[in-house]
PDB file of N, CA and C in Angstrom:
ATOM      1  N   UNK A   1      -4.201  12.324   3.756  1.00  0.00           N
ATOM      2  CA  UNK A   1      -4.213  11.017   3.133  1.00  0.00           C
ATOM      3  C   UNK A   1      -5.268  10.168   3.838  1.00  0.00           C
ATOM      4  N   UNK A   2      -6.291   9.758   2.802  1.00  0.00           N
ATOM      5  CA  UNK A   2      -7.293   8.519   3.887  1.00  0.00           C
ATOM      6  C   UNK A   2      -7.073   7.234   3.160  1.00  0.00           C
ATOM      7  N   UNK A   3      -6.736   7.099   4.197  1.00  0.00           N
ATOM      8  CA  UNK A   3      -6.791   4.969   4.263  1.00  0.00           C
ATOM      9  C   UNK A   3      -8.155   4.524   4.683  1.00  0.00           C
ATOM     10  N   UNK A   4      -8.218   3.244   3.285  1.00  0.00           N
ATOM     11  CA  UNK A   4      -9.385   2.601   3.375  1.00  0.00           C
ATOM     12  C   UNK A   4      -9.230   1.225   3.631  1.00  0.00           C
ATOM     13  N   UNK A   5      -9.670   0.289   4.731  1.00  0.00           N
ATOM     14  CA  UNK A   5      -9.218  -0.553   4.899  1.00  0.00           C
ATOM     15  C   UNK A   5     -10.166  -1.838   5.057  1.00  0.00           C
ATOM     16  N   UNK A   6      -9.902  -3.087   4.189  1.00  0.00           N
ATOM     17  CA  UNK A   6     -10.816  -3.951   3.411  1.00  0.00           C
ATOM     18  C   UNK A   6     -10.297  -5.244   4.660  1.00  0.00           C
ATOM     19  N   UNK A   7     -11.241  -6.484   4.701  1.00  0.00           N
ATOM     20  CA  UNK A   7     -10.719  -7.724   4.750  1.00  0.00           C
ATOM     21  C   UNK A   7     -11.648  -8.731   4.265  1.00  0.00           C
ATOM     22  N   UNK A   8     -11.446  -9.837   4.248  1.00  0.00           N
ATOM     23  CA  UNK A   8     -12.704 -10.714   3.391  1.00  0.00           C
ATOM     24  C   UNK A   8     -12.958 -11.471   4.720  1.00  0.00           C
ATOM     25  N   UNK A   9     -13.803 -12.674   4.623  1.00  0.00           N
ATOM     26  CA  UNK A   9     -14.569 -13.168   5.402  1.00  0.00           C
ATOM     27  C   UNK A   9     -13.718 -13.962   6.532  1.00  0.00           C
ATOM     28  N   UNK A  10     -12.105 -14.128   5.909  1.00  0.00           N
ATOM     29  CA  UNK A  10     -11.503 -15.128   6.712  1.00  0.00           C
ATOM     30  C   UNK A  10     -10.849 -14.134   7.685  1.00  0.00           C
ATOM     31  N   UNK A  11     -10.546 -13.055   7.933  1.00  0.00           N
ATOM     32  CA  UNK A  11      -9.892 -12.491   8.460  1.00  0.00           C
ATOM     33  C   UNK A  11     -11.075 -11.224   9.138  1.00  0.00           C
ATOM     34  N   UNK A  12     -10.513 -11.087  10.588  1.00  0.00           N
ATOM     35  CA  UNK A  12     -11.307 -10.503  11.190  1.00  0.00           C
ATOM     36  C   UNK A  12     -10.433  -9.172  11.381  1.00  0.00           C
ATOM     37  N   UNK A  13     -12.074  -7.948  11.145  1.00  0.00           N
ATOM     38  CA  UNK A  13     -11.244  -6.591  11.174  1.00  0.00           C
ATOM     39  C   UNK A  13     -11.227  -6.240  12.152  1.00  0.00           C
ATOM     40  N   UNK A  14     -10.129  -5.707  13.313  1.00  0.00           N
ATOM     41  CA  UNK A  14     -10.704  -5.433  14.670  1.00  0.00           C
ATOM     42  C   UNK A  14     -10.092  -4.162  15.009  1.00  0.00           C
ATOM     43  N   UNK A  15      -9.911  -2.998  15.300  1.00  0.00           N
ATOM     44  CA  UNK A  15      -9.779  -1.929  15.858  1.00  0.00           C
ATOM     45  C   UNK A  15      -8.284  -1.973  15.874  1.00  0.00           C
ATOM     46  N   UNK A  16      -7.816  -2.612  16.534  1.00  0.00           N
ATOM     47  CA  UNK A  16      -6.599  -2.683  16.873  1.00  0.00           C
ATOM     48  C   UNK A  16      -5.744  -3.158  15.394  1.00  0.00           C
ATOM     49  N   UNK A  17      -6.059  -4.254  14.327  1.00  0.00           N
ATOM     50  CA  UNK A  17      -5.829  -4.048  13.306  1.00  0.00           C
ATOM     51  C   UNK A  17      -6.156  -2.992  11.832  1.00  0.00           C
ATOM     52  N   UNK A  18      -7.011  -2.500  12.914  1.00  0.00           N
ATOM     53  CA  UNK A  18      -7.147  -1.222  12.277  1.00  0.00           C
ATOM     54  C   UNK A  18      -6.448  -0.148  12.492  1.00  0.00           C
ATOM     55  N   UNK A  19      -5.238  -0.169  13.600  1.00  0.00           N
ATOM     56  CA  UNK A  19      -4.478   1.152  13.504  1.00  0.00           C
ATOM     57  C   UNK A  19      -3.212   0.450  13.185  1.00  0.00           C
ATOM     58  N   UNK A  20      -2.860  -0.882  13.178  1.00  0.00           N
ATOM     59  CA  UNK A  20      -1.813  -1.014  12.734  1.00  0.00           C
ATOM     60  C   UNK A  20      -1.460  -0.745  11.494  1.00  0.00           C
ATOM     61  N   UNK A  21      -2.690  -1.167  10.445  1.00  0.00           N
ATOM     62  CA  UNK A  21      -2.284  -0.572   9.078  1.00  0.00           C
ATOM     63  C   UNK A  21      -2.389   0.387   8.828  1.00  0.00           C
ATOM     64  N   UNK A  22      -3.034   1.599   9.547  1.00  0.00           N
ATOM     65  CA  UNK A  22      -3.023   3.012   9.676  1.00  0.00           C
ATOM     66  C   UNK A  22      -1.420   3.527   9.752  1.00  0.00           C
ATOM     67  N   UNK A  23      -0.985   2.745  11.160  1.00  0.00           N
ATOM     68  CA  UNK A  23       0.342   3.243  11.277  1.00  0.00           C
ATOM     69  C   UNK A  23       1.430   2.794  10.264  1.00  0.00           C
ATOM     70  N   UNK A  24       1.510   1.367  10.084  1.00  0.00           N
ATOM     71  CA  UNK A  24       2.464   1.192   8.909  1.00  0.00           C
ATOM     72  C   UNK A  24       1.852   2.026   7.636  1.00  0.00           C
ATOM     73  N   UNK A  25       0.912   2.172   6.927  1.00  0.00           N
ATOM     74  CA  UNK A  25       1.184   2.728   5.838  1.00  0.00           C
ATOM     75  C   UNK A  25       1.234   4.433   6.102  1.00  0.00           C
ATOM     76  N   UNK A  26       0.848   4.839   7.263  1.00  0.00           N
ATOM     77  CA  UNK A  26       1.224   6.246   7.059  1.00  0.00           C
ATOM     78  C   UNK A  26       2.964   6.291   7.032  1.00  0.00           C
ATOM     79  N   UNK A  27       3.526   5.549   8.625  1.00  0.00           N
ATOM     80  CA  UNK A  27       4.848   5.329   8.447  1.00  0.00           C
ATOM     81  C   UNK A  27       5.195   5.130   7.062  1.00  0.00           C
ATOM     82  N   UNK A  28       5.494   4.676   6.346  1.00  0.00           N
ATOM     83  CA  UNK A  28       6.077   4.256   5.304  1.00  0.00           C
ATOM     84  C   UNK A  28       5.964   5.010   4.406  1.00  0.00           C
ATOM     85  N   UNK A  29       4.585   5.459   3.912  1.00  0.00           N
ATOM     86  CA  UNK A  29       4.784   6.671   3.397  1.00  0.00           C
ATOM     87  C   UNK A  29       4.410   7.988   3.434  1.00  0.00           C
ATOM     88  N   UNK A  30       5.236   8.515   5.074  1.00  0.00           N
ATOM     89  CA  UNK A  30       5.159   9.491   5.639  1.00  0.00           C
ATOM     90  C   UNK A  30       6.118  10.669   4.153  1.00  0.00           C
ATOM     91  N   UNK A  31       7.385  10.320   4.088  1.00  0.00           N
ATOM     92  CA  UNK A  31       7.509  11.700   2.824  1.00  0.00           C
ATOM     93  C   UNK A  31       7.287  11.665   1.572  1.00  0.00           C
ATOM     94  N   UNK A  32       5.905  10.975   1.386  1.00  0.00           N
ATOM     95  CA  UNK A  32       5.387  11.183  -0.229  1.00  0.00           C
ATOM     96  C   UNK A  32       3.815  11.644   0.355  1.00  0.00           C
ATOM     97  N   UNK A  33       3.439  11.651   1.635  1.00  0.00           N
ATOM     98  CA  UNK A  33       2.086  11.666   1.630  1.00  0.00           C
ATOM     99  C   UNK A  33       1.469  13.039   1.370  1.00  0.00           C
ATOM    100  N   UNK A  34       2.238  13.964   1.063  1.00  0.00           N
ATOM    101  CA  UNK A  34       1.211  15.230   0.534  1.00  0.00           C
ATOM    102  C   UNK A  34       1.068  15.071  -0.736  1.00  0.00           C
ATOM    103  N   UNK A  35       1.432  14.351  -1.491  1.00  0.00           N
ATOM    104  CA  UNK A  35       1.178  14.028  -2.887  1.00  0.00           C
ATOM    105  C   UNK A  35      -0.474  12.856  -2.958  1.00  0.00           C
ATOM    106  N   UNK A  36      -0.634  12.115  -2.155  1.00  0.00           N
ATOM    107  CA  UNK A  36      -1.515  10.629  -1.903  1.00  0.00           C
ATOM    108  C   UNK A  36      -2.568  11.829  -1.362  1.00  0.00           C
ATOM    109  N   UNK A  37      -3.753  11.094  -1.835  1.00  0.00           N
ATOM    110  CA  UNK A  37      -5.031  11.592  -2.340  1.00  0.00           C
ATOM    111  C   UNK A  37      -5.792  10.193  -0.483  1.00  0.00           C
ATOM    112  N   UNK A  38      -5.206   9.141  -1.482  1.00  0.00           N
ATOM    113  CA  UNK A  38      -6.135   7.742  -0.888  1.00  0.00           C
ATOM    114  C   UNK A  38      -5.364   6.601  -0.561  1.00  0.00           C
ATOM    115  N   UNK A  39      -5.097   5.521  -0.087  1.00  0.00           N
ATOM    116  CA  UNK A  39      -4.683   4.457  -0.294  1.00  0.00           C
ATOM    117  C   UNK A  39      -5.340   3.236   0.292  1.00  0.00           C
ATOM    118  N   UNK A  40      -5.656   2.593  -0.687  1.00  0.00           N
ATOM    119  CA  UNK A  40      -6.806   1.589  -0.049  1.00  0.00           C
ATOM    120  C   UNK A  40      -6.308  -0.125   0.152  1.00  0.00           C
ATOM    121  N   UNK A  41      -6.146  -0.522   1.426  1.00  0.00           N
ATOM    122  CA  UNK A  41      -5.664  -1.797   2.019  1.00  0.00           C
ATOM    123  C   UNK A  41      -6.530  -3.216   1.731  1.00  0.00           C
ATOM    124  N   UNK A  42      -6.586  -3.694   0.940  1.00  0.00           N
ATOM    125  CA  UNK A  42      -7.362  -5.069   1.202  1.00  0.00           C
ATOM    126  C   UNK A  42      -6.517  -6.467   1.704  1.00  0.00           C
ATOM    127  N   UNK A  43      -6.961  -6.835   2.594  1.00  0.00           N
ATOM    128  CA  UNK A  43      -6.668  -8.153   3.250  1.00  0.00           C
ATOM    129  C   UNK A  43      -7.057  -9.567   3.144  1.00  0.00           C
ATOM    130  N   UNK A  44      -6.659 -10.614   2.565  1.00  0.00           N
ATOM    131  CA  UNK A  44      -7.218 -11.979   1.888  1.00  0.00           C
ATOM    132  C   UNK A  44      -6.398 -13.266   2.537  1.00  0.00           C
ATOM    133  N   UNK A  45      -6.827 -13.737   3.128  1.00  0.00           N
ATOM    134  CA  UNK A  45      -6.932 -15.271   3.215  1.00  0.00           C
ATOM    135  C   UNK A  45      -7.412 -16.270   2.476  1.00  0.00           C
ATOM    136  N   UNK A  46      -6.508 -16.377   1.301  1.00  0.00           N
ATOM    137  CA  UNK A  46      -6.325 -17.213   0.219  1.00  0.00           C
ATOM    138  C   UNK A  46      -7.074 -18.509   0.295  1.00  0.00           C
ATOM    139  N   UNK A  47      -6.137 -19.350   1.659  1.00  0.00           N
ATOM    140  CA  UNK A  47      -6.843 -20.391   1.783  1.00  0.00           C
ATOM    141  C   UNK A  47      -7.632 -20.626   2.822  1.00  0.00           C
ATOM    142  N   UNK A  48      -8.568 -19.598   2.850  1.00  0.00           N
ATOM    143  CA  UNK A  48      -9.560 -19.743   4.181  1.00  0.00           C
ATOM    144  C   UNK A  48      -8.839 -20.231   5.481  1.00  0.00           C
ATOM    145  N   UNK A  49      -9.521 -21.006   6.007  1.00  0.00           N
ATOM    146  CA  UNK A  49      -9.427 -22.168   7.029  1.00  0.00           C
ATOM    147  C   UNK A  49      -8.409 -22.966   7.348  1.00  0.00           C
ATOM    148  N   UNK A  50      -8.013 -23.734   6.216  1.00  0.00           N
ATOM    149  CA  UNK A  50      -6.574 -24.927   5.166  1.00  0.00           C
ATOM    150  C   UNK A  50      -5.696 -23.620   5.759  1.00  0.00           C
ATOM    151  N   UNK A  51      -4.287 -23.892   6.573  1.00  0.00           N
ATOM    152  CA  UNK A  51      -3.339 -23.529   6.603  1.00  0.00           C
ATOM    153  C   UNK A  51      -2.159 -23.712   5.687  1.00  0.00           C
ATOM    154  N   UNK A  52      -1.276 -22.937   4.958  1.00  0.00           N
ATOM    155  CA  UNK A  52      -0.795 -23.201   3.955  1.00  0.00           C
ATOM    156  C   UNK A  52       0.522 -21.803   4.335  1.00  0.00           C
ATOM    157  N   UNK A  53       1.545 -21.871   3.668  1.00  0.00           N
ATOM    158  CA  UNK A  53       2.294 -20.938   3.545  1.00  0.00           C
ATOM    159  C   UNK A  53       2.565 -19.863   2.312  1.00  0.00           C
ATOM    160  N   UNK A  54       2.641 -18.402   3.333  1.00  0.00           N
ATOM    161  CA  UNK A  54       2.486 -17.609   1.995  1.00  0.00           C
ATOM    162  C   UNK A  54       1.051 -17.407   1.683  1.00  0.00           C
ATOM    163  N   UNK A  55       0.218 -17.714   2.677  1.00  0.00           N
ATOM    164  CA  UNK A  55      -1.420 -17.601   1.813  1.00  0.00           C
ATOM    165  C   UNK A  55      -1.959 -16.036   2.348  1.00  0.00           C
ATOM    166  N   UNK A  56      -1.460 -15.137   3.306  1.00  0.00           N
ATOM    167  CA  UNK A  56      -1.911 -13.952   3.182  1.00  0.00           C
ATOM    168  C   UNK A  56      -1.638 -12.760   2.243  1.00  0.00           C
ATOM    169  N   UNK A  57      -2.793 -12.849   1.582  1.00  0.00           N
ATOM    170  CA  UNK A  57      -2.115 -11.384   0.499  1.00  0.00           C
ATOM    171  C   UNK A  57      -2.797 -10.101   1.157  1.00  0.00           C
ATOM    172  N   UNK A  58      -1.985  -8.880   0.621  1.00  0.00           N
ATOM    173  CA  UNK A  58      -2.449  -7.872   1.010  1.00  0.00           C
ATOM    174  C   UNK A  58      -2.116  -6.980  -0.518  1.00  0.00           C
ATOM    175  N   UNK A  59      -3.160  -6.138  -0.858  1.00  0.00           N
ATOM    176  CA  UNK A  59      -3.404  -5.557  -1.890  1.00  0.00           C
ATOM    177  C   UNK A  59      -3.522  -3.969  -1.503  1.00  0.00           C
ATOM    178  N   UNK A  60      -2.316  -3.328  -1.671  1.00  0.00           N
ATOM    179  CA  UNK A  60      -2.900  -1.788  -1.774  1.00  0.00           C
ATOM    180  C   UNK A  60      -2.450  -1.164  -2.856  1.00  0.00           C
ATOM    181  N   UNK A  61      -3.674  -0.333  -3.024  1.00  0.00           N
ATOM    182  CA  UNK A  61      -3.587   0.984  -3.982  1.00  0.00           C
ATOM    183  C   UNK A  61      -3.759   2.350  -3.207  1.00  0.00           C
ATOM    184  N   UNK A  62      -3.008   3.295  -4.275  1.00  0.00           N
ATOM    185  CA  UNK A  62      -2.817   4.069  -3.629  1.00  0.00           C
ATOM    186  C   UNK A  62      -3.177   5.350  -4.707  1.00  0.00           C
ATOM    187  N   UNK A  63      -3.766   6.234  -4.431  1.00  0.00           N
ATOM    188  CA  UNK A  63      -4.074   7.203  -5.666  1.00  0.00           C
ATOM    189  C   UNK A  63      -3.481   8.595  -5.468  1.00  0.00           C
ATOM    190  N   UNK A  64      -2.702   8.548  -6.260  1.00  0.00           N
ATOM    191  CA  UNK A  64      -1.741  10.182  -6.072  1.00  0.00           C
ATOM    192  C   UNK A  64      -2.720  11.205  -7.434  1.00  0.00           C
ATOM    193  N   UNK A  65      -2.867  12.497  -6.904  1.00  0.00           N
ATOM    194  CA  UNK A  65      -2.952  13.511  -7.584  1.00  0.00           C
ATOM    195  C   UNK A  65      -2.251  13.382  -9.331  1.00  0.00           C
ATOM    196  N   UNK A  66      -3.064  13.490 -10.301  1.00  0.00           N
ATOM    197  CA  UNK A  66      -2.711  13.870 -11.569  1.00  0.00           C
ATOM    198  C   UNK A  66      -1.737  12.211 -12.167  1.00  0.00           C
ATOM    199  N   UNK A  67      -2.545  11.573 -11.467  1.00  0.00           N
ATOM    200  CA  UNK A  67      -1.697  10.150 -12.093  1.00  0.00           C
ATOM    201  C   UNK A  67      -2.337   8.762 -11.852  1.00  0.00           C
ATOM    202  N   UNK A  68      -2.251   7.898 -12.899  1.00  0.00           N
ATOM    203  CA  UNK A  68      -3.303   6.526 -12.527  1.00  0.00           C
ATOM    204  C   UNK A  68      -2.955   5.815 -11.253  1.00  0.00           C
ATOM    205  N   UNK A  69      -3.977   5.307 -11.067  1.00  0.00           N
ATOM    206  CA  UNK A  69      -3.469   4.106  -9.597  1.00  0.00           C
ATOM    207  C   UNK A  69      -2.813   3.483  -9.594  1.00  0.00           C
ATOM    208  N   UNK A  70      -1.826   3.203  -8.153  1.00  0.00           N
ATOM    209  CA  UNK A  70      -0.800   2.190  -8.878  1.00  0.00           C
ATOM    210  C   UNK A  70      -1.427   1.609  -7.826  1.00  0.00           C
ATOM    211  N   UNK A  71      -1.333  -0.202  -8.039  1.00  0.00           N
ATOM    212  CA  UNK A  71      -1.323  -0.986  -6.906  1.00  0.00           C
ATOM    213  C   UNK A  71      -0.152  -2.328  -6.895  1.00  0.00           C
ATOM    214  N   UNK A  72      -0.181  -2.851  -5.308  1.00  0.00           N
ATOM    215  CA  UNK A  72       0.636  -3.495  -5.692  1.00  0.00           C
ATOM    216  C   UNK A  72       0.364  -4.912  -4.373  1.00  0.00           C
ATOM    217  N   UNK A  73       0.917  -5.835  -4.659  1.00  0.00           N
ATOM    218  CA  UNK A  73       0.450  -7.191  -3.517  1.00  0.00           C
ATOM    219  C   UNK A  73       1.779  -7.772  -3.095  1.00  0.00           C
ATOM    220  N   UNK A  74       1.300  -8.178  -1.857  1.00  0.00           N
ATOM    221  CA  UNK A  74       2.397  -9.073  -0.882  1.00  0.00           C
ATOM    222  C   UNK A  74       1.679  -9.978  -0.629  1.00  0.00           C
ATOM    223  N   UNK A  75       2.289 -11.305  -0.616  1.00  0.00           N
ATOM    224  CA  UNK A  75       1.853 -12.158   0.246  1.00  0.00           C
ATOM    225  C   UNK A  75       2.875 -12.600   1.184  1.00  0.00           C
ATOM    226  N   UNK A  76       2.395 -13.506   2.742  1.00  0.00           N
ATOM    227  CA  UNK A  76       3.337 -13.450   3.412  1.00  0.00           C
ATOM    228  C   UNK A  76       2.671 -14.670   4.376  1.00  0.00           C
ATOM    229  N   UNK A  77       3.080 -15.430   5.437  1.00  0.00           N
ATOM    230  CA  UNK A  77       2.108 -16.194   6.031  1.00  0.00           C
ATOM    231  C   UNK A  77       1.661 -15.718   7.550  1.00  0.00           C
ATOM    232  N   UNK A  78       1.828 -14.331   7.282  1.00  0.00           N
ATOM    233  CA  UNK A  78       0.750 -14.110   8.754  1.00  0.00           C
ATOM    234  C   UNK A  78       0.571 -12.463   8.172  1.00  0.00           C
ATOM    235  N   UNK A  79      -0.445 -12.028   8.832  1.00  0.00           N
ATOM    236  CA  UNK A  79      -0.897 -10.704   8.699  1.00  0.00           C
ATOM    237  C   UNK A  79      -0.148  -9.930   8.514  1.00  0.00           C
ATOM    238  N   UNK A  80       0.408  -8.931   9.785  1.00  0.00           N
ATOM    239  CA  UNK A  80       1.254  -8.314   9.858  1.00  0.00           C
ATOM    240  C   UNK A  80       2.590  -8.166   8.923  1.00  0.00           C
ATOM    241  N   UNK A  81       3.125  -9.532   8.438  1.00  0.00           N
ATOM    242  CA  UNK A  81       4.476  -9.308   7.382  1.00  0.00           C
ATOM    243  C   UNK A  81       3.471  -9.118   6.173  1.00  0.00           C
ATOM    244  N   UNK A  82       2.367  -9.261   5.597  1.00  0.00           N
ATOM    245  CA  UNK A  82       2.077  -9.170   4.657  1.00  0.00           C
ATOM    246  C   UNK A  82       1.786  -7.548   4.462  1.00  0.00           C
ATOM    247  N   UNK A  83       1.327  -6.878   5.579  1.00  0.00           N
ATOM    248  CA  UNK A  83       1.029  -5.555   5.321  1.00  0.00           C
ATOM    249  C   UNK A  83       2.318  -4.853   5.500  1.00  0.00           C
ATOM    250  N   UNK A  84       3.549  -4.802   5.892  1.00  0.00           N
ATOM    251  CA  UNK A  84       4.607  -4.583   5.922  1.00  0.00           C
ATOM    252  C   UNK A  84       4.965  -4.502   4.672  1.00  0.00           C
ATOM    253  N   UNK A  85       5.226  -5.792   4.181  1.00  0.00           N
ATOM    254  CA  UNK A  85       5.555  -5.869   3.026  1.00  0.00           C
ATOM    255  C   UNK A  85       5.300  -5.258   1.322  1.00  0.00           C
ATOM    256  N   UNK A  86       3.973  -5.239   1.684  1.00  0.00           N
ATOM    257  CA  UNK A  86       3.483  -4.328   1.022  1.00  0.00           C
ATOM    258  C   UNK A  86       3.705  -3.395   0.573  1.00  0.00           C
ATOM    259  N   UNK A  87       3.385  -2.754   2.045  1.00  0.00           N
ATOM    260  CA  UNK A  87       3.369  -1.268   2.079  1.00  0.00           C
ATOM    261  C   UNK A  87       4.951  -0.681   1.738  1.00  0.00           C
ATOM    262  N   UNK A  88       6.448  -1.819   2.119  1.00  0.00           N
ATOM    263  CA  UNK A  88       7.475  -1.245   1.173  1.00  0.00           C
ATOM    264  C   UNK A  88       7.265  -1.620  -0.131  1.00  0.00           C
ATOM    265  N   UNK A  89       6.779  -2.220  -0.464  1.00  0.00           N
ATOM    266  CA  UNK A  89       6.476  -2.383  -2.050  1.00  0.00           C
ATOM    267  C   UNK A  89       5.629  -0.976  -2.977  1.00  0.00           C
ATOM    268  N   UNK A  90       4.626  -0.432  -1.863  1.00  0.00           N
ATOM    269  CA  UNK A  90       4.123   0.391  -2.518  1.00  0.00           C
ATOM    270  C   UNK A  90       4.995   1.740  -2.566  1.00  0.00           C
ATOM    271  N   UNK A  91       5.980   1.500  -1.750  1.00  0.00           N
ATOM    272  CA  UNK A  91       6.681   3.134  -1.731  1.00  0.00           C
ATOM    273  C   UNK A  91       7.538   3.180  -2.446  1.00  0.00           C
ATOM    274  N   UNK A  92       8.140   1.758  -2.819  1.00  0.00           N
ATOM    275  CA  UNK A  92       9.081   1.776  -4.014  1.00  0.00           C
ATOM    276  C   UNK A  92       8.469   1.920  -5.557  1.00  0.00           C
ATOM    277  N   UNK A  93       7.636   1.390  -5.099  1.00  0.00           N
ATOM    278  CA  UNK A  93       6.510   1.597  -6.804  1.00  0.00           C
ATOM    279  C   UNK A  93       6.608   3.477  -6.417  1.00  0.00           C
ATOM    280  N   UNK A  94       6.070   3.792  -5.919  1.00  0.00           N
ATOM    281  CA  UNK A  94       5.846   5.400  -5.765  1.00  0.00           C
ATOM    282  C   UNK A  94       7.024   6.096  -5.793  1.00  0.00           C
ATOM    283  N   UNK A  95       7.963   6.138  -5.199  1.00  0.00           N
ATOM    284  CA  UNK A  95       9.527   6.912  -5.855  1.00  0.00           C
ATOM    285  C   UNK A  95       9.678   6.156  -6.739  1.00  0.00           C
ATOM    286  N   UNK A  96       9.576   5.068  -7.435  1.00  0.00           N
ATOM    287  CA  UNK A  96       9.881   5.166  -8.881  1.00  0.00           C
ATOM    288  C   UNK A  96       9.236   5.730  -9.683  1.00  0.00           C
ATOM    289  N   UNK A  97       7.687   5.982  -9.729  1.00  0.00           N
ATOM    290  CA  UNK A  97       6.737   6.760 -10.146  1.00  0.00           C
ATOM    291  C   UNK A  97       6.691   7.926 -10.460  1.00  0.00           C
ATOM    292  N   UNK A  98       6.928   8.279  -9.552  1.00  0.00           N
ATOM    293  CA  UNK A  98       7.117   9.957  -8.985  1.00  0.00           C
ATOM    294  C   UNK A  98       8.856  10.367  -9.592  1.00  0.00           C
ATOM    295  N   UNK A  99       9.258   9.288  -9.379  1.00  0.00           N
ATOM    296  CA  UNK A  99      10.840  10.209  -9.664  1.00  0.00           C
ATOM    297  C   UNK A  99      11.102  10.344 -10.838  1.00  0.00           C
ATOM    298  N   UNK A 100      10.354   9.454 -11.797  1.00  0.00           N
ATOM    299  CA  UNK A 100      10.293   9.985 -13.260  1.00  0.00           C
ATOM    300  C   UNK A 100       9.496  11.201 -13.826  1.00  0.00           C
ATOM    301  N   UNK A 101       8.492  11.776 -13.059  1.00  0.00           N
ATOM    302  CA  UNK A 101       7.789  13.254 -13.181  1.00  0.00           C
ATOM    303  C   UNK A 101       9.004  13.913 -12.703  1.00  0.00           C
ATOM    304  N   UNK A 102       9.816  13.887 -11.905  1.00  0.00           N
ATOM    305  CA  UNK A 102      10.575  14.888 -10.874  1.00  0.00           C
ATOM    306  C   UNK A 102      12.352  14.571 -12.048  1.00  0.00           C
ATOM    307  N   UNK A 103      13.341  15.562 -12.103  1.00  0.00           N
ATOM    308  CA  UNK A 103      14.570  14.999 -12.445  1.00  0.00           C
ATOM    309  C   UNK A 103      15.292  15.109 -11.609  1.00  0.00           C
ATOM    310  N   UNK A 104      16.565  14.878 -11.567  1.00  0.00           N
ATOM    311  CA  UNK A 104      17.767  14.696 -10.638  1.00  0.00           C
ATOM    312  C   UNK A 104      17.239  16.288  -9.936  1.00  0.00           C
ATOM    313  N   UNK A 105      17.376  17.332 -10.274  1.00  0.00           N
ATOM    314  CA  UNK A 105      17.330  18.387  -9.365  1.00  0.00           C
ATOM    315  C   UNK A 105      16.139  19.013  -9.059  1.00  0.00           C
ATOM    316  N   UNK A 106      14.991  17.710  -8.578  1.00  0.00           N
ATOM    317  CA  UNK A 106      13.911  18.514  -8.450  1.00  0.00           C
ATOM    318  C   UNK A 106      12.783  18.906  -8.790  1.00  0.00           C
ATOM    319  N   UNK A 107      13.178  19.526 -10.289  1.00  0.00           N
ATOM    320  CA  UNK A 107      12.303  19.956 -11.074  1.00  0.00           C
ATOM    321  C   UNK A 107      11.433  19.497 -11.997  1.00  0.00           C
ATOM    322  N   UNK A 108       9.877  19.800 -12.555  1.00  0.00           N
ATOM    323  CA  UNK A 108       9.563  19.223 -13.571  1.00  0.00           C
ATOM    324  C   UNK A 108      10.137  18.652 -14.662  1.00  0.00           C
ATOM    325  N   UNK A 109       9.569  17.346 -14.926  1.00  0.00           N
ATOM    326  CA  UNK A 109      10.074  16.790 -16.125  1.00  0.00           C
ATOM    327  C   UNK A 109       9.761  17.798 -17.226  1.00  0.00           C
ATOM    328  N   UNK A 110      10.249  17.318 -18.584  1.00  0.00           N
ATOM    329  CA  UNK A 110       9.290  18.398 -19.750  1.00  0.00           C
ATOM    330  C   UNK A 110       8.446  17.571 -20.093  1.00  0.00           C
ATOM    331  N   UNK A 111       8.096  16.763 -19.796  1.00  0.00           N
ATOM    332  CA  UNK A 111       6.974  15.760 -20.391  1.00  0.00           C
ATOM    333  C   UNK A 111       5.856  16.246 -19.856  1.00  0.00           C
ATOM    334  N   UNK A 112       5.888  17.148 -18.352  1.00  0.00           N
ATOM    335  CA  UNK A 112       4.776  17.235 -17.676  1.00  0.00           C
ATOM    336  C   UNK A 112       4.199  18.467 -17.981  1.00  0.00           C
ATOM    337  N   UNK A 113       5.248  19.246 -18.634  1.00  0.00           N
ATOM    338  CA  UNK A 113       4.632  20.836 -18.961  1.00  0.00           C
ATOM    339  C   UNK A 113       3.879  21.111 -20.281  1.00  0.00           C
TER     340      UNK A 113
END
């Protein structure tokens, strides 16, 4: 799985925030990741400079094998809860995704054959 990881001008990318979102989104979706191709992180400071609440969004997509992109956004008012947040957002989008290809026991849907 490669993570691609974005920020805009207000937010600084630094090494060290660079493995945190490494680690939360692998954590998180450590048992779907042999299915994930990519998942790409972007980071936004809404209101620049102007402090405000709720103004960090974080945007990931994520591209699984044999299926469109899903993406999905958090916002939160500091970094860290926003990529958190997210990133459970994206795993619930993804077992819901996925669990409609898959049925109760497992197996291919018939839609997929």
């Amino acid at each position: 799985m490669i993570i691609q990881f974005h920020t805009d001008a207000n937010i600084t990318s630094t090494p060290k925030l660079q493995e945190e979102v490494n680690d939360v989104v692998a954590s998180t979706l450590a048992h779907v990741s042999d299915r994930i191709s990519r998942v790409e992180v972007h980071l936004t400071d809404e209101n620049g400079k102007k402090a405000g609440v709720d103004d960090i969004r974080c945007m990931m997509e994520v591209r699984v094998e044999g299926r469109p992109p899903t993406a999905v956004t958090h916002h939160a008012s500091s970094v860290h809860e926003a990529i958190g947040g997210a990133a459970e957002r994206l795993l619930h989008s993804l077992e819901h995704a996925l669990g409609r290809v898959n049925d109760r026991k497992g197996n291919e849907s018939i839609k997929q054959k």
